[in-house]
Protein backbone atom coordinates (compact mmCIF):
# COMPACT_ATOMS: atom_id res chain seq x y z
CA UNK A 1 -2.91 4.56 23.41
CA UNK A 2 -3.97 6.86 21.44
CA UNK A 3 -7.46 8.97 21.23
CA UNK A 4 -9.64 10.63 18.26
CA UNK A 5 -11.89 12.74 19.18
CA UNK A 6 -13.07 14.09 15.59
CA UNK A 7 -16.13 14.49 13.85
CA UNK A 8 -15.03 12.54 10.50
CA UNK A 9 -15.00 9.35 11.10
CA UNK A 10 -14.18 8.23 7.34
CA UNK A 11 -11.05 10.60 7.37
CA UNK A 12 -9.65 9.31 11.08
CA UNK A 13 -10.39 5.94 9.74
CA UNK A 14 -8.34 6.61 6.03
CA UNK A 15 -5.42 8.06 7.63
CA UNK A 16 -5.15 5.44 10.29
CA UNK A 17 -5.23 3.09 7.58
CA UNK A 18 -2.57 4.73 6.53
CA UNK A 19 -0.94 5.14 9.56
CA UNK A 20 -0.01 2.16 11.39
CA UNK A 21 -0.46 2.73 14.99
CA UNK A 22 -3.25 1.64 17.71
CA UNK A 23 -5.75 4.44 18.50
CA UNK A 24 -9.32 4.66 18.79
CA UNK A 25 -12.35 6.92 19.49
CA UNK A 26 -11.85 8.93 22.95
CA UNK A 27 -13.61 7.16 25.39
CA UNK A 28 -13.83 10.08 28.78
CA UNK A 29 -13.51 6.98 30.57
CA UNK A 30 -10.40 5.52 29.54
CA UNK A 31 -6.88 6.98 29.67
CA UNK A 32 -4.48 7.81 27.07
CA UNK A 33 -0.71 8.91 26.45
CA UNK A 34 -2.53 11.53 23.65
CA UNK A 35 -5.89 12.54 22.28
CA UNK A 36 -6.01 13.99 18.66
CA UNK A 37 -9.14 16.45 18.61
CA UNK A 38 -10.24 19.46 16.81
CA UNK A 39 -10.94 22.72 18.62
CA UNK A 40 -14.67 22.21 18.75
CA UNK A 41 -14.09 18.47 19.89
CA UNK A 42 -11.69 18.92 23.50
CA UNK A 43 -11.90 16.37 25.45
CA UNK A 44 -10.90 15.90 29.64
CA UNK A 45 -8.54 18.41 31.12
CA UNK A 46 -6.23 16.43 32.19
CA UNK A 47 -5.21 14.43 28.79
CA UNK A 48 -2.71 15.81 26.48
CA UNK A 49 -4.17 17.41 23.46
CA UNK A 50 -3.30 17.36 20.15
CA UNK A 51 -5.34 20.33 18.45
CA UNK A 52 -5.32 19.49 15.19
CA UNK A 53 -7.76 22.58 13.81
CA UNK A 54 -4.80 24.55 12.62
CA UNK A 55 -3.47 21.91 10.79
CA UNK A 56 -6.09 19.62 9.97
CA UNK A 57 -3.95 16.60 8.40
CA UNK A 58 -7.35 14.23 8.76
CA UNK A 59 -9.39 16.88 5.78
CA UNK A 60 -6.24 17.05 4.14
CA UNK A 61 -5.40 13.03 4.15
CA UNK A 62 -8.75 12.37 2.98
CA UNK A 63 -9.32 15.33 0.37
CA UNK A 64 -6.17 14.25 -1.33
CA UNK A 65 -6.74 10.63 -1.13
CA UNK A 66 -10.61 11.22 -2.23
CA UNK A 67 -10.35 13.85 -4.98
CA UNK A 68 -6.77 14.07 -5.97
CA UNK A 69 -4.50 17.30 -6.81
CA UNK A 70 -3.58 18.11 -10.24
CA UNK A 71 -0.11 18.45 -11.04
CA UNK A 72 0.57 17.72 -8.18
CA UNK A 73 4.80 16.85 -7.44
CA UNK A 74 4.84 16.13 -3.70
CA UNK A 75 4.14 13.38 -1.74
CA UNK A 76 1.13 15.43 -0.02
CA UNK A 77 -0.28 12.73 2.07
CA UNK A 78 3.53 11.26 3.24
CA UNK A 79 4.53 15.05 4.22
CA UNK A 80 0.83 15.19 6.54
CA UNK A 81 1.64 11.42 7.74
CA UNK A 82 4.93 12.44 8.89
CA UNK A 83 3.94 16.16 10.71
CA UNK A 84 1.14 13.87 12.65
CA UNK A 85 4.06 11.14 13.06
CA UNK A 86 6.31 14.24 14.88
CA UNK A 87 3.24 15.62 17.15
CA UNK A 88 2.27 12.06 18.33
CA UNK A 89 6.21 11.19 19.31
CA UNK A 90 6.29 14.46 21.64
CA UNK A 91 3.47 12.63 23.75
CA UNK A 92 3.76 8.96 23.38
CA UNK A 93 6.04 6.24 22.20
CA UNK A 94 5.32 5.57 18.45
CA UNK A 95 6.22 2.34 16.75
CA UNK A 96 5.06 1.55 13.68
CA UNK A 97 6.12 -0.34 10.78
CA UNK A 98 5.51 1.76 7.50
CA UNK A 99 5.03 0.28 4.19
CA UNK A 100 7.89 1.41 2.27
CA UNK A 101 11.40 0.45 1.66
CA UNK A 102 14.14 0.67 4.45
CA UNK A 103 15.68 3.46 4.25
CA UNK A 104 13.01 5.79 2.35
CA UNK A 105 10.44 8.22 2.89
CA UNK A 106 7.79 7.11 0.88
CA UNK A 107 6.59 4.62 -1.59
CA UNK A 108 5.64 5.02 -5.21
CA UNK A 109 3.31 3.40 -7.55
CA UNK A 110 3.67 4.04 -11.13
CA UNK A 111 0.39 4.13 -13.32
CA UNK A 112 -0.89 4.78 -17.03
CA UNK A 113 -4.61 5.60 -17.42
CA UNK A 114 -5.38 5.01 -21.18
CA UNK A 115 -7.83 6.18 -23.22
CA UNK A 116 -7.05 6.01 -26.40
CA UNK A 117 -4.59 2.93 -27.64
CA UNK A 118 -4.04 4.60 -30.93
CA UNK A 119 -4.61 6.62 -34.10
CA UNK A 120 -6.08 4.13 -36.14
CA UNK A 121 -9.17 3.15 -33.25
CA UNK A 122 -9.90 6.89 -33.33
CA UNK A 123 -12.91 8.02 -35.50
CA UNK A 124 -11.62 10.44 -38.78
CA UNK A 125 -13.10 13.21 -36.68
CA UNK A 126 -11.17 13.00 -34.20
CA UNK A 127 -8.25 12.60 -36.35
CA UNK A 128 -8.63 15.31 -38.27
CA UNK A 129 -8.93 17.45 -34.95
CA UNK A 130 -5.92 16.36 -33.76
CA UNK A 131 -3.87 16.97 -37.35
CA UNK A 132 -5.70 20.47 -37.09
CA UNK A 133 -4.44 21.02 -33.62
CA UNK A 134 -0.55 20.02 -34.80
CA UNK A 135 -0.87 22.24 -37.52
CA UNK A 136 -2.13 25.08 -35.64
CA UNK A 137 0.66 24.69 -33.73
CA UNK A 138 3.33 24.25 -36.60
CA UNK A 139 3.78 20.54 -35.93
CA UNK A 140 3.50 19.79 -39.64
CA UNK A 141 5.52 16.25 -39.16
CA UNK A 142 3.30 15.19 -36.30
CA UNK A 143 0.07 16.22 -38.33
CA UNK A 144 1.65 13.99 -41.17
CA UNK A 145 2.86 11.08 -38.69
CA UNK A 146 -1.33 11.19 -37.58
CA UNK A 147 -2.43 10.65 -40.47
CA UNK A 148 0.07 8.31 -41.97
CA UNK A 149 -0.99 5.90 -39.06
CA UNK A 150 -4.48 6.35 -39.68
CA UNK A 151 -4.42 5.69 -43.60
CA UNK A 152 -2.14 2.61 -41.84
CA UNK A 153 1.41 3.97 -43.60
CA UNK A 154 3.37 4.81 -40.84
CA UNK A 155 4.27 3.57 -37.19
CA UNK A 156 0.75 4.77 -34.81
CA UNK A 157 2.44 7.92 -32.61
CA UNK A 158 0.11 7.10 -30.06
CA UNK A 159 0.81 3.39 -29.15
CA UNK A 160 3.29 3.64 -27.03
CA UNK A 161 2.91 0.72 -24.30
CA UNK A 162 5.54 -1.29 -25.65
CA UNK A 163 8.25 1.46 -25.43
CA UNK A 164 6.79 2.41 -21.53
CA UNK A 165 7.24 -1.36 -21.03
CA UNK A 166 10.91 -1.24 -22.49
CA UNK A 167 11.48 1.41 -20.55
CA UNK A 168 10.47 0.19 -17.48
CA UNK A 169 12.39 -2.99 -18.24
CA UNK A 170 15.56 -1.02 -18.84
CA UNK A 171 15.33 0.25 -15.27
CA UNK A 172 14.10 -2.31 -13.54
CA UNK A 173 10.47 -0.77 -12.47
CA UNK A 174 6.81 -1.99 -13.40
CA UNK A 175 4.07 -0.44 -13.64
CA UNK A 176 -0.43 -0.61 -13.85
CA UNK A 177 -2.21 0.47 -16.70
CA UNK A 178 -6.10 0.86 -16.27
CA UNK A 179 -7.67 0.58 -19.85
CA UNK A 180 -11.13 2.46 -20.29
CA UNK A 181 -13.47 0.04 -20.89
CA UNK A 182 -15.42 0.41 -24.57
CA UNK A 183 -18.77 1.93 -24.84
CA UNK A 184 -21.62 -0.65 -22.88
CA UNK A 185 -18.77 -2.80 -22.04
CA UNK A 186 -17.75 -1.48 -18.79
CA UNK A 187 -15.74 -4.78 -17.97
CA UNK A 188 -16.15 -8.09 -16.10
CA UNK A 189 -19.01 -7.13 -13.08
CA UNK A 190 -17.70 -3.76 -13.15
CA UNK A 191 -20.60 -0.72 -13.16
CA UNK A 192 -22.32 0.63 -16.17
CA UNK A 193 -20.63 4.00 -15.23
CA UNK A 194 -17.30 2.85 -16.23
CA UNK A 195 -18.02 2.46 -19.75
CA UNK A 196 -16.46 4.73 -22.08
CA UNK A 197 -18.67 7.20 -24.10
């Protein structure tokens, strides 16, 4: 068995959740093949100890899990699952039964977060901001292609679900898209917060 003896209880619990072998809170009483504890947390002498304060995978589990990391290309929280994985095996059988593939490190989800469906929902405003931006930046076609979708005259540049979805098709992968909700319509029972502006 294995033993936590951490102050973070939400972050043992997230990566546990995560990671899917028994453990729980060090009890002095019981016994264990390992306990996992910080350098301010040690428990009995004579239980193998896993100091985790160098490398503190629970923070970084739940940091990355609870507030992201922008452009971000690695699988952050797989590459701390698996260095936690390697310290528990040099004390104590591990078997666990990940959820991913056979054969593969990690699983992927793919997502879209929209915003904005397309040119023509978009106040003039904003339009014109965007056609200033484009030709700021000497994108004179794009500045016309905006605004030929607004005045409805051309094909809307920024609808783009159905080719994502064609894509997608064409290589045999699906994805989620999370819509923002209008403004004072944050969705069926959903908060008031997660209405759009």
């Amino acid at each position: 068995m294995i033993g936590v003896s951490y102050p973070d209880r939400y972050a043992v619990e997230e990566t546990f959740q995560l990671l899917k072998v028994p453990w729980e809170w060090y009890d002095p009483a019981k016994e264990y093949d390992v306990v996992l504890a910080d350098g301010g947390h040690r428990p009995r002498d004579d239980v193998p100890v896993i100091d985790i304060s160098g490398d503190d995978i629970f923070r970084e589990v739940s940091e990355t899990l609870n507030h992201g990391l922008p452009h971000n290309h690695e699988p952050t929280v797989d590459l701390a699952l698996d260095r936690l994985r390697a310290s528990l095996r040099e004390h104590t059988l591990l078997v666990e039964i990940p959820p991913v593939p056979w054969g593969y490190p990690y699983g992927m989800a793919l997502t879209h977060d929209v915003d904005v469906m397309s040119v023509r929902e978009r106040r003039w405003i904003s339009v014109f901001g965007a056609v200033y931006e484009c030709v700021r930046k000497g994108f004179l076609a794009d500045a016309a292609g905006i605004l030929g979708a607004k005045l409805r005259l051309l094909r809307d540049p920024w609808n783009f679900i159905g080719d994502w979805i064609g894509l997608e098709r064409s290589l045999g992968l699906r994805s989620t898209f999370f819509f923002l909700p209008s403004r004072d319509d944050p969705g069926g029972k959903a908060p008031a917060i997660r209405a759009g502006f």
